[in-house]
N, C-alpha and C. Protein backbone atom coordinates (compact mmCIF):
# COMPACT_ATOMS: atom_id res chain seq x y z
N UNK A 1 0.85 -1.18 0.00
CA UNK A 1 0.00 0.00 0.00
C UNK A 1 0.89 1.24 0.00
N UNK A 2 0.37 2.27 -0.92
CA UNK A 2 1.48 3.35 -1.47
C UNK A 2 0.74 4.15 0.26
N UNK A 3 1.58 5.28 0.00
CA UNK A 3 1.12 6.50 1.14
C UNK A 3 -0.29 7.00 0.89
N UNK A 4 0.11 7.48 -0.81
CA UNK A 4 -1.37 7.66 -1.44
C UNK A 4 -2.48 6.75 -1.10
N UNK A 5 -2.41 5.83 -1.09
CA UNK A 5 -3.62 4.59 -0.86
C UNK A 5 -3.83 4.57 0.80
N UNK A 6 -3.25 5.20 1.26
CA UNK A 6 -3.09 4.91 2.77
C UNK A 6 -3.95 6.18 3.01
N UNK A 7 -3.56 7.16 2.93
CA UNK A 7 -4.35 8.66 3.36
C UNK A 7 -5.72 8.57 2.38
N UNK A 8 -5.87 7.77 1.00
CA UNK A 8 -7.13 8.08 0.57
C UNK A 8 -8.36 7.10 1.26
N UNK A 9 -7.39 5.63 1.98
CA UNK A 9 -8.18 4.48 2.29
C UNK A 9 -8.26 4.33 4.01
N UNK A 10 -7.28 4.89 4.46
CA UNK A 10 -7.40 4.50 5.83
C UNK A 10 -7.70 5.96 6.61
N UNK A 11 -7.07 6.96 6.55
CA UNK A 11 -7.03 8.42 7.43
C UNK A 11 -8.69 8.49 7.39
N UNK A 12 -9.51 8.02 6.20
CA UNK A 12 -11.01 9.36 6.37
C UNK A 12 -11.36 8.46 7.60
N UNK A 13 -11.16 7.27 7.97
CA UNK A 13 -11.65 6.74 9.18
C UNK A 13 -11.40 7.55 10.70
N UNK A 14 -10.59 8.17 10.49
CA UNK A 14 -9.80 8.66 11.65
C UNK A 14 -10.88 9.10 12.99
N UNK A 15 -11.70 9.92 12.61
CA UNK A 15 -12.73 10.28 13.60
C UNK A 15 -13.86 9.51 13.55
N UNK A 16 -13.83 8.27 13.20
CA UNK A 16 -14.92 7.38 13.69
C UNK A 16 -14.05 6.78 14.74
N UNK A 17 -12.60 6.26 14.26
CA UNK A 17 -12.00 5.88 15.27
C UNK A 17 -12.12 6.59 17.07
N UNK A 18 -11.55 7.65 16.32
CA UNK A 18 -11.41 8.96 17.65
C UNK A 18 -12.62 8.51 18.26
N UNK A 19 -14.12 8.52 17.69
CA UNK A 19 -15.54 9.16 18.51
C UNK A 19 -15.65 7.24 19.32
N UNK A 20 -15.16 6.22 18.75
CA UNK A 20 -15.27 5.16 19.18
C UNK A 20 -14.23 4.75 20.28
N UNK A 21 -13.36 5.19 20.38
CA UNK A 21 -12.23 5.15 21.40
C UNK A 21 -12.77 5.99 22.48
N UNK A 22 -12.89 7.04 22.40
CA UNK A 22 -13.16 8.37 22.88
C UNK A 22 -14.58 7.66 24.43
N UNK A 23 -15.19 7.08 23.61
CA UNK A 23 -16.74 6.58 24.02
C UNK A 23 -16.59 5.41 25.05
N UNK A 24 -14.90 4.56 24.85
CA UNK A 24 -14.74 3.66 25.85
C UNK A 24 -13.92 4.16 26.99
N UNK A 25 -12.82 5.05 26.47
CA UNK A 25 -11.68 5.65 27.40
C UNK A 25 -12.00 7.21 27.98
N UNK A 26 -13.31 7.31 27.91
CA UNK A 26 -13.63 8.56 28.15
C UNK A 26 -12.91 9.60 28.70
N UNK A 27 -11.55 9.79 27.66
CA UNK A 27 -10.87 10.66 27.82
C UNK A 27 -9.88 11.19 26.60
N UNK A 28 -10.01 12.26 26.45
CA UNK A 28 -9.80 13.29 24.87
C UNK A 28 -8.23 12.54 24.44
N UNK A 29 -7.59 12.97 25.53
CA UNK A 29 -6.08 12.97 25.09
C UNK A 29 -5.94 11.14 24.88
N UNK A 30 -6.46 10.27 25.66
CA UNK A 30 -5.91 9.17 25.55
C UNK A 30 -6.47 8.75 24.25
N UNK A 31 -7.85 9.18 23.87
CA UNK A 31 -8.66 8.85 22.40
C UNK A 31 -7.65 8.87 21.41
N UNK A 32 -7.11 10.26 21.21
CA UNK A 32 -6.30 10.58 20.32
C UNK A 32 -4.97 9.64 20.16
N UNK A 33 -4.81 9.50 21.45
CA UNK A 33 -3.19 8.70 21.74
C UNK A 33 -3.55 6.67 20.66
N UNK A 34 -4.89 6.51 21.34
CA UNK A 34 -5.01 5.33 20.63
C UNK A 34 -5.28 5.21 19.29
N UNK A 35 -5.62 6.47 18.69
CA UNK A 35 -6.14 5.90 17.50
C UNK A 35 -4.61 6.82 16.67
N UNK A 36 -4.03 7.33 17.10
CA UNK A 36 -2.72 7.76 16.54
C UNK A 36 -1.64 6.24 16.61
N UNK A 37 -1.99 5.67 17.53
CA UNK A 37 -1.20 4.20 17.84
C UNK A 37 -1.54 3.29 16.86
N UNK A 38 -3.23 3.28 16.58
CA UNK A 38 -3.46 2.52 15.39
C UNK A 38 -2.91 2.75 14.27
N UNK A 39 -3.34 4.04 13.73
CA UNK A 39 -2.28 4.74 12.64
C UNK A 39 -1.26 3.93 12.42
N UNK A 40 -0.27 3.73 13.73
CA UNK A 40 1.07 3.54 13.43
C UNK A 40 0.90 1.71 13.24
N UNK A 41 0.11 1.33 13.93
CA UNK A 41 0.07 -0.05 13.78
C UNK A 41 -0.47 -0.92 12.63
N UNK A 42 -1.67 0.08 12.02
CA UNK A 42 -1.93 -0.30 10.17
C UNK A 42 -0.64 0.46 9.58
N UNK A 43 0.18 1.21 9.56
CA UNK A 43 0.93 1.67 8.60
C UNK A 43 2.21 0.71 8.54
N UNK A 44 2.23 0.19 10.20
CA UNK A 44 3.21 -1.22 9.85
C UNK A 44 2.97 -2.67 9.35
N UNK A 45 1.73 -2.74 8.83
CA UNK A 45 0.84 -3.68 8.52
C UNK A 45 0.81 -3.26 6.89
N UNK A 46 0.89 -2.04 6.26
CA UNK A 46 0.44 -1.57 4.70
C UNK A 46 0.58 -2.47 4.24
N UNK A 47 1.47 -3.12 4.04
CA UNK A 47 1.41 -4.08 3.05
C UNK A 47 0.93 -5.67 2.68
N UNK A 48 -0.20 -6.19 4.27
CA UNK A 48 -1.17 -6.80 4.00
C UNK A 48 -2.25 -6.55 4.49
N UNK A 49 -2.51 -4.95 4.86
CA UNK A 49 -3.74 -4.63 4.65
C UNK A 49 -4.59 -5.08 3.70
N UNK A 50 -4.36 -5.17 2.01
CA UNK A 50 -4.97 -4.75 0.95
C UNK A 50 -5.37 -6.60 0.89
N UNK A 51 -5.02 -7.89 2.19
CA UNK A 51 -5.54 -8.81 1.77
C UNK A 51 -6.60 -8.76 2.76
N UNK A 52 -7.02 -8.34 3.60
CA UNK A 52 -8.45 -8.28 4.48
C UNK A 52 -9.77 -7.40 3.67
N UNK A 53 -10.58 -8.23 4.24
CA UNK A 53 -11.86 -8.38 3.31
C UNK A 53 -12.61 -6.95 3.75
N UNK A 54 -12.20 -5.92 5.09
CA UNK A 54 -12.77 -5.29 5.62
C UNK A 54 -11.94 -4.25 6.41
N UNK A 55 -11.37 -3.57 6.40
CA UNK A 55 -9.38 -2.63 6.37
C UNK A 55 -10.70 -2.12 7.70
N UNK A 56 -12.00 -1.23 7.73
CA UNK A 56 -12.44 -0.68 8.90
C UNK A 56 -12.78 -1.37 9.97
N UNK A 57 -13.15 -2.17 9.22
CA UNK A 57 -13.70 -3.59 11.26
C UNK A 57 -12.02 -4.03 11.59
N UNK A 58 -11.40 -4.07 10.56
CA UNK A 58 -9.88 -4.44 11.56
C UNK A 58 -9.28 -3.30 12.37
N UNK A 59 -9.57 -1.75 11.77
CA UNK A 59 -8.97 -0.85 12.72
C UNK A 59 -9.83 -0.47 13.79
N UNK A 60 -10.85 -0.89 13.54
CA UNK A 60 -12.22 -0.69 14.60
C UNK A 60 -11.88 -1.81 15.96
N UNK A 61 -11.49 -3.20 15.40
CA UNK A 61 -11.09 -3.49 16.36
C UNK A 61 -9.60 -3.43 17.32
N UNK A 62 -8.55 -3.81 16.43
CA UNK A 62 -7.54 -2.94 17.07
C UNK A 62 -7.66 -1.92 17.73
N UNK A 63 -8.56 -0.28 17.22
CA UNK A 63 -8.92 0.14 18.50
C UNK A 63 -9.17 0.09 19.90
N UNK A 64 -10.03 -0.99 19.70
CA UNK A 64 -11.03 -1.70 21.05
C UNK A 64 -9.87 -2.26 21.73
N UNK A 65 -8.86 -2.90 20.65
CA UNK A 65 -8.33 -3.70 21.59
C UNK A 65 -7.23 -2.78 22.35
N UNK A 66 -6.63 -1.36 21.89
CA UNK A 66 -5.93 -0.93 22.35
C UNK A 66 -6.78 -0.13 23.65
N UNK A 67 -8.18 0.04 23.25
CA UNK A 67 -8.55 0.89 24.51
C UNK A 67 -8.78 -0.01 25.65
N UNK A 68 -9.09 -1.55 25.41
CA UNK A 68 -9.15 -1.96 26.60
C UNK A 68 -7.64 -2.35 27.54
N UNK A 69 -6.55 -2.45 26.51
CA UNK A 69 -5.06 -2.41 27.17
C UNK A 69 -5.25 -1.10 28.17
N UNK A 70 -5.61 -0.08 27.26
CA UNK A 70 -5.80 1.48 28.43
C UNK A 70 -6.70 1.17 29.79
N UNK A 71 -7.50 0.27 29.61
CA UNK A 71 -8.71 0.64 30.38
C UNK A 71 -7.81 -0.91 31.84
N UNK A 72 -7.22 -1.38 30.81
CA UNK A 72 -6.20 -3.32 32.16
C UNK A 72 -5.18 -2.21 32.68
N UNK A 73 -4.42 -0.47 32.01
CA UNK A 73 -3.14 -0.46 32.68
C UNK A 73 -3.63 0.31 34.16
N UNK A 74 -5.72 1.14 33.35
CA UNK A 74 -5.82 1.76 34.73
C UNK A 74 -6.27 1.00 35.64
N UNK A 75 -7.25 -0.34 35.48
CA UNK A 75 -7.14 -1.48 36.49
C UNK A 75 -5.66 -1.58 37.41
N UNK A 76 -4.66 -1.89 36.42
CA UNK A 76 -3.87 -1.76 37.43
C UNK A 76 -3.61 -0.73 38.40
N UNK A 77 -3.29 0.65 38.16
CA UNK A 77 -3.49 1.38 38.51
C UNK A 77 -4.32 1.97 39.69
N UNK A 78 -4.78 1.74 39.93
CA UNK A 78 -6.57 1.43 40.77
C UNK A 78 -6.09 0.54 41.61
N UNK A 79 -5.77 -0.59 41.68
CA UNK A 79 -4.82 -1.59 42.46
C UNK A 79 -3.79 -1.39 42.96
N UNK A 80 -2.90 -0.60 42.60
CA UNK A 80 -1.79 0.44 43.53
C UNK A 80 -2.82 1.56 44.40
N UNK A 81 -3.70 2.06 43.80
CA UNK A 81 -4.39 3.02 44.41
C UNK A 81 -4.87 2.57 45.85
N UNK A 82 -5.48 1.00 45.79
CA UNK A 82 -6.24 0.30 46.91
C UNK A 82 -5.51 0.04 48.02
N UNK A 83 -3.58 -0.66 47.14
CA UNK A 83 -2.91 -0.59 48.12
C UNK A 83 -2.30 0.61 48.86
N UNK A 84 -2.21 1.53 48.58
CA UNK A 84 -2.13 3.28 49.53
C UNK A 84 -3.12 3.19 50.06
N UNK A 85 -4.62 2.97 49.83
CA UNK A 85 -5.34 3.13 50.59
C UNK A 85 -5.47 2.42 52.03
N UNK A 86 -4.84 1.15 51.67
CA UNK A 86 -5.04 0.26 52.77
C UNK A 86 -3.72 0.86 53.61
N UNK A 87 -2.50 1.23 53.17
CA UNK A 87 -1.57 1.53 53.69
C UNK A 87 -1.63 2.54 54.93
N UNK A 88 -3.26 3.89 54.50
CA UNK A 88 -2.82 5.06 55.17
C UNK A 88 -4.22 4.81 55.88
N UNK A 89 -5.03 3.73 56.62
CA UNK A 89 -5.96 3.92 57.29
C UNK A 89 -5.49 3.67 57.84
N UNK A 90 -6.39 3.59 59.37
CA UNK A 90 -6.14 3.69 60.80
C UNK A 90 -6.66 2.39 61.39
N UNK A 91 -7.01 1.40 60.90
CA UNK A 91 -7.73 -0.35 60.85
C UNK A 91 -6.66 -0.60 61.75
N UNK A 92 -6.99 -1.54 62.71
CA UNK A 92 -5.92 -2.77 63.31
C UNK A 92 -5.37 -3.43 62.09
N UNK A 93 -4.16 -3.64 62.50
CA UNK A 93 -3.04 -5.00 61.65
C UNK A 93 -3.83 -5.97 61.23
N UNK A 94 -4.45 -6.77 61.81
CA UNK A 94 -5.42 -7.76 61.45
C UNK A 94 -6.67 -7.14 60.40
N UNK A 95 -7.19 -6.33 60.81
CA UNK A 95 -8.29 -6.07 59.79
C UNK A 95 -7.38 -5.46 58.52
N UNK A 96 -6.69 -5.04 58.67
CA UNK A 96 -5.73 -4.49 57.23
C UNK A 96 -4.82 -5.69 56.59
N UNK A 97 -4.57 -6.57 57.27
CA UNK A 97 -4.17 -7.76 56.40
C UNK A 97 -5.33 -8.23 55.89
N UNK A 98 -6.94 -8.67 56.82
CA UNK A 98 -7.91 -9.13 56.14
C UNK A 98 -8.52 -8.71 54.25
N UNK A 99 -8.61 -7.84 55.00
CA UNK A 99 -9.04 -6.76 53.80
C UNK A 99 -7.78 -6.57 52.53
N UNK A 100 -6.65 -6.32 52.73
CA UNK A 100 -6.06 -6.85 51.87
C UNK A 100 -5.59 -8.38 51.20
N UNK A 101 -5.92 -9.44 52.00
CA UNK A 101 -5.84 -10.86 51.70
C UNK A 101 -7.29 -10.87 50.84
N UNK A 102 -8.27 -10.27 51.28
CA UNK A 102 -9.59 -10.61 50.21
C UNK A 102 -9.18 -9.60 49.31
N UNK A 103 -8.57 -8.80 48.99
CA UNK A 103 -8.42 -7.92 47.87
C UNK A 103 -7.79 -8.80 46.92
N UNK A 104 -6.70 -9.07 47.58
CA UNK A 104 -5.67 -9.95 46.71
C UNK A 104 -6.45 -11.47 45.87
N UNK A 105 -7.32 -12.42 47.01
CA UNK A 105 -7.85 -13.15 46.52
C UNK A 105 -9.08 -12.66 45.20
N UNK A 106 -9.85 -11.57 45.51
CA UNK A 106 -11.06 -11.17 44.29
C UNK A 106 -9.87 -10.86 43.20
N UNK A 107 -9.11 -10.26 43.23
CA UNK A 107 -8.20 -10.18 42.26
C UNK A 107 -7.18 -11.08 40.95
N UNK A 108 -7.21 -12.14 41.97
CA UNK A 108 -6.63 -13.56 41.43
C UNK A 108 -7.78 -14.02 40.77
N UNK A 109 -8.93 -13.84 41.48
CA UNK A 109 -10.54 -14.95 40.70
C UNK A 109 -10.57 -14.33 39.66
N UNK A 110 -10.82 -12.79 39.56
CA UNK A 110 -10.81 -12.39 38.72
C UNK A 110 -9.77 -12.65 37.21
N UNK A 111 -8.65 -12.47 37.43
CA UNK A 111 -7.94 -12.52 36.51
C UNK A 111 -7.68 -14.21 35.76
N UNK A 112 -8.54 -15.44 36.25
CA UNK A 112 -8.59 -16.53 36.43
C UNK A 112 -10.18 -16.76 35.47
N UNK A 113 -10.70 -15.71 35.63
CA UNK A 113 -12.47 -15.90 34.85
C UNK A 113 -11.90 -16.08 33.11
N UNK A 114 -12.94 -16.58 32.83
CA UNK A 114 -12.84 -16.92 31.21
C UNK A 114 -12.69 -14.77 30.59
N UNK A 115 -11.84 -15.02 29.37
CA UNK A 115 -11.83 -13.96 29.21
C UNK A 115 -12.80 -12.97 29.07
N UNK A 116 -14.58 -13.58 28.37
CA UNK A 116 -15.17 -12.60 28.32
C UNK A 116 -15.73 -11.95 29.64
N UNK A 117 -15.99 -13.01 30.37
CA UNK A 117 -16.24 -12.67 31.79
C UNK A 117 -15.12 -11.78 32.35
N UNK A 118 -13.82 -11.53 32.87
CA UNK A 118 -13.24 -11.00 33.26
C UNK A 118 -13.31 -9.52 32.04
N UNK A 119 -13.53 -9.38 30.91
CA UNK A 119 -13.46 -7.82 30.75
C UNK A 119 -15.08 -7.65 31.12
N UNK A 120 -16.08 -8.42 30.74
CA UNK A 120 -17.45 -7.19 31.76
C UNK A 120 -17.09 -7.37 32.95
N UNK A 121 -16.90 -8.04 33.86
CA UNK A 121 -16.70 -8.17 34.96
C UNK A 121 -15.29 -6.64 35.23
N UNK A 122 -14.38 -6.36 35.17
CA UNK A 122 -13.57 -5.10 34.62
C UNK A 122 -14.17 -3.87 34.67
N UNK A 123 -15.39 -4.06 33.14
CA UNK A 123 -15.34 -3.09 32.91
C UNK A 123 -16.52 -2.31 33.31
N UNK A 124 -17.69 -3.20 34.27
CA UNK A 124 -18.69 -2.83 34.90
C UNK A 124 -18.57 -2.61 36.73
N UNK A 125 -17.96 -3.41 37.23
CA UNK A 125 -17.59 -3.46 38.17
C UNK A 125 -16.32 -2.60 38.73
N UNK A 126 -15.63 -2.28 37.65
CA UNK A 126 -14.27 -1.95 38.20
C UNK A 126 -13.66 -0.55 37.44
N UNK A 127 -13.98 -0.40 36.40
CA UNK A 127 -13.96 0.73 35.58
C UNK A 127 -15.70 1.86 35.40
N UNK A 128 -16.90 0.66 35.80
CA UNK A 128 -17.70 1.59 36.34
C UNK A 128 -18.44 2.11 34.96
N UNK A 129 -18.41 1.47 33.79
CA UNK A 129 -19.05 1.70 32.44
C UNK A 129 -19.99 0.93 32.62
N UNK A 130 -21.02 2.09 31.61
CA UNK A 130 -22.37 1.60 31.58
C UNK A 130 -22.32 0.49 30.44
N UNK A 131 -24.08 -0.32 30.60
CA UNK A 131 -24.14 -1.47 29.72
C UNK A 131 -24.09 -1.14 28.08
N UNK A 132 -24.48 0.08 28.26
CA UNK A 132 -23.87 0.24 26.74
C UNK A 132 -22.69 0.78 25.81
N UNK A 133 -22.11 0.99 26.60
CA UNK A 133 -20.78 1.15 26.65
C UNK A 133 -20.13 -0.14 26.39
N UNK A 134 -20.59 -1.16 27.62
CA UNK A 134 -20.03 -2.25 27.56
C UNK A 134 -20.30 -3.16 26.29
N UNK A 135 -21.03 -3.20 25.55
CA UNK A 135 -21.99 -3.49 24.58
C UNK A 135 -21.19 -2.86 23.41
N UNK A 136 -20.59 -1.96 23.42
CA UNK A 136 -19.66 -0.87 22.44
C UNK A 136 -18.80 -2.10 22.32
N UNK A 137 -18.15 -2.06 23.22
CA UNK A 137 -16.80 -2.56 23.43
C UNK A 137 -16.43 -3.58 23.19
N UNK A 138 -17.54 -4.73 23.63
CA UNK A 138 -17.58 -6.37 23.49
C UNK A 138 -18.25 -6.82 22.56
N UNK A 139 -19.01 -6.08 21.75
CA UNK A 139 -19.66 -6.25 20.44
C UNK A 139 -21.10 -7.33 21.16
N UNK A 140 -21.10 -7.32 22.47
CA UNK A 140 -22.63 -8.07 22.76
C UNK A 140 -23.79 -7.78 23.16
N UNK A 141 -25.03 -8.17 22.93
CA UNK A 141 -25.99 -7.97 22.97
C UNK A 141 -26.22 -7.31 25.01
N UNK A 142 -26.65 -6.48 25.46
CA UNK A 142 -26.97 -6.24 26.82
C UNK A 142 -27.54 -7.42 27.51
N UNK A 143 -28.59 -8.32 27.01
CA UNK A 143 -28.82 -9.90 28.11
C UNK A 143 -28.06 -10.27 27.96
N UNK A 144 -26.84 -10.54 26.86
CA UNK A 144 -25.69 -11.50 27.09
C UNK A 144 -24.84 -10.85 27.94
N UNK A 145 -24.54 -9.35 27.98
CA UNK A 145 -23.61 -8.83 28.78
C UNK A 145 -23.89 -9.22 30.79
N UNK A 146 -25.17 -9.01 31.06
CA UNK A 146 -26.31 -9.08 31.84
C UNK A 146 -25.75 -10.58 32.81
N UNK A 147 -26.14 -11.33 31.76
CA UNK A 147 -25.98 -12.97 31.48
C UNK A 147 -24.43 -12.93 32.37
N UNK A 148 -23.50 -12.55 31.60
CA UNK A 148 -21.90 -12.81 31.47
C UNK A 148 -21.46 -12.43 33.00
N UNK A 149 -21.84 -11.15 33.31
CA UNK A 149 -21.46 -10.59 34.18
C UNK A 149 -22.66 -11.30 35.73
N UNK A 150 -23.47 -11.71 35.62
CA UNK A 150 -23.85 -12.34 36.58
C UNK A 150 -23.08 -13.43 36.74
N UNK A 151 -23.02 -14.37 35.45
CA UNK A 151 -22.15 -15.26 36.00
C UNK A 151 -20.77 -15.23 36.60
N UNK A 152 -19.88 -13.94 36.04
CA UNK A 152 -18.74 -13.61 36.32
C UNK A 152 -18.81 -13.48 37.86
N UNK A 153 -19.52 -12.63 38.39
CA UNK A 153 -19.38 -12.71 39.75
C UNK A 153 -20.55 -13.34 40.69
N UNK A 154 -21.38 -14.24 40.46
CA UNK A 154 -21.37 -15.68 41.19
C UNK A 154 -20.13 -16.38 41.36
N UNK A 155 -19.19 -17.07 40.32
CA UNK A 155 -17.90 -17.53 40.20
C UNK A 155 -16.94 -16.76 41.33
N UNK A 156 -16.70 -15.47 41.04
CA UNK A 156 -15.89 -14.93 41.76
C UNK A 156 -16.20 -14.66 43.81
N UNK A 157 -17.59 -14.91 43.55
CA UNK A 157 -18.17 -15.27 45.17
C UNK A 157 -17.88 -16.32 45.58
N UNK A 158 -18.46 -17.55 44.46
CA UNK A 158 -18.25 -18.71 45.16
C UNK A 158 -16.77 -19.26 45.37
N UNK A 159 -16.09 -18.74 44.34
CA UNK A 159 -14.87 -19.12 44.64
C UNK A 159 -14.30 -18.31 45.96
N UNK A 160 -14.24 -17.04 46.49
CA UNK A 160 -14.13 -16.50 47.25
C UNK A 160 -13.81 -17.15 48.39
N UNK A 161 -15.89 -17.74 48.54
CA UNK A 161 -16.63 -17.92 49.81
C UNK A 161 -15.57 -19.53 49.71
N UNK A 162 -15.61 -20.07 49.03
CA UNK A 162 -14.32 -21.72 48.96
C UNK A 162 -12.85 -21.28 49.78
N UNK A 163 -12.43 -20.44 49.50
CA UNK A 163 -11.45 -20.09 49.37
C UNK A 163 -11.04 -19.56 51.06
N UNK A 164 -12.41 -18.62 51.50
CA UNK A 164 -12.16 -18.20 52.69
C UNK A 164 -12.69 -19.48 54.06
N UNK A 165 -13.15 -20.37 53.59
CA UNK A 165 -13.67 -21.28 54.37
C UNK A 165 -12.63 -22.48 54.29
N UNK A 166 -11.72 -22.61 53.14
CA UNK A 166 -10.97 -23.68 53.19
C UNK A 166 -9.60 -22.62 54.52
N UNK A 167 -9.65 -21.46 54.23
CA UNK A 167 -8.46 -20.93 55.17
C UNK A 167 -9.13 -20.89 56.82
N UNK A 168 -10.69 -20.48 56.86
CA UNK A 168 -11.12 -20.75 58.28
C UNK A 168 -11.07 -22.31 58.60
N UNK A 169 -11.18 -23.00 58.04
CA UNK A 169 -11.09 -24.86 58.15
C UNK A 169 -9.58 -24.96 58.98
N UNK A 170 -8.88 -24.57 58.09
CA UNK A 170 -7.09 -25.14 58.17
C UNK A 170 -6.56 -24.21 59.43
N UNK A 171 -7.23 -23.57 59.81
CA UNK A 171 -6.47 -22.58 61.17
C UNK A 171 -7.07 -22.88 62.35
């Protein structure tokens, strides 16, 4: 793919990209940052772009997929945040190990759920986006999202509630 073919076939997308990024990372500068990343990531691709059947659903998703990398680094993020938090209360030793031992465990279940479950589960619970948003993002219907995310955290209870009863058992 010449440059020419690139700015006449891929750039007019640019602000669907932007308004679709924009809509998951609800934030200007990072919108821009991802879909400037795509840019760079079809332009290292030009030359088998021109064998995909559909050049916009591939940068549409690469998008998605770069905004949800944005959306796992502020998860992390958020998780340093929890640990300062736990760091600067005033809790007994014991209740501040508790509370951080169940942090640590929802955290492990989590990252342990089948993948679609762990991003609604993420991105409703933990990033705090609405169902249609979420629905943007995962390309699914709202009862399946509904569906997903109930099951996601039943799993992450029951495993929990296993988890904290096999440690009250053994002590």
């Amino acid at each position: 793919m010449t440059v020419e073919n690139f700015k006449k076939d891929i750039l007019p997308i640019k602000n669907k990209l932007y308004r679709f990024a924009l809509r998951i990372v609800k934030n200007t500068v990072e919108a821009e940052d991802i879909v400037q990343e795509t840019f760079l990531k079809l332009w290292a691709k030009k030359d088998s772009l021109q064998e995909l059947r559909n050049v916009e659903a591939f940068a549409m998703t690469m998008t998605r997929n770069l905004c949800l990398d944005k959306l796992k680094a502020k998860y992390s993020k958020n998780l340093e945040l929890e640990q300062a938090t736990l760091n600067t209360t005033d809790d007994n030793p014991h209740q501040k190990m508790d509370i951080k031992d169940t942090l640590e465990n929802v955290h492990q279940i989590i990252d342990q759920l089948p993948e679609q479950q762990r991003i609604v589960i993420q991105l409703r619970d933990i990033e705090h986006c609405d169902f249609d948003e979420i629905a943007e993002v995962t390309q699914l219907s709202l009862n399946n999202i509904r569906v997903i995310l109930s099951r996601a955290r039943k799993k992450v209870r029951d495993t929990l509630l296993k988890r904290q009863s096999y440690e009250f058992s053994s002590n």
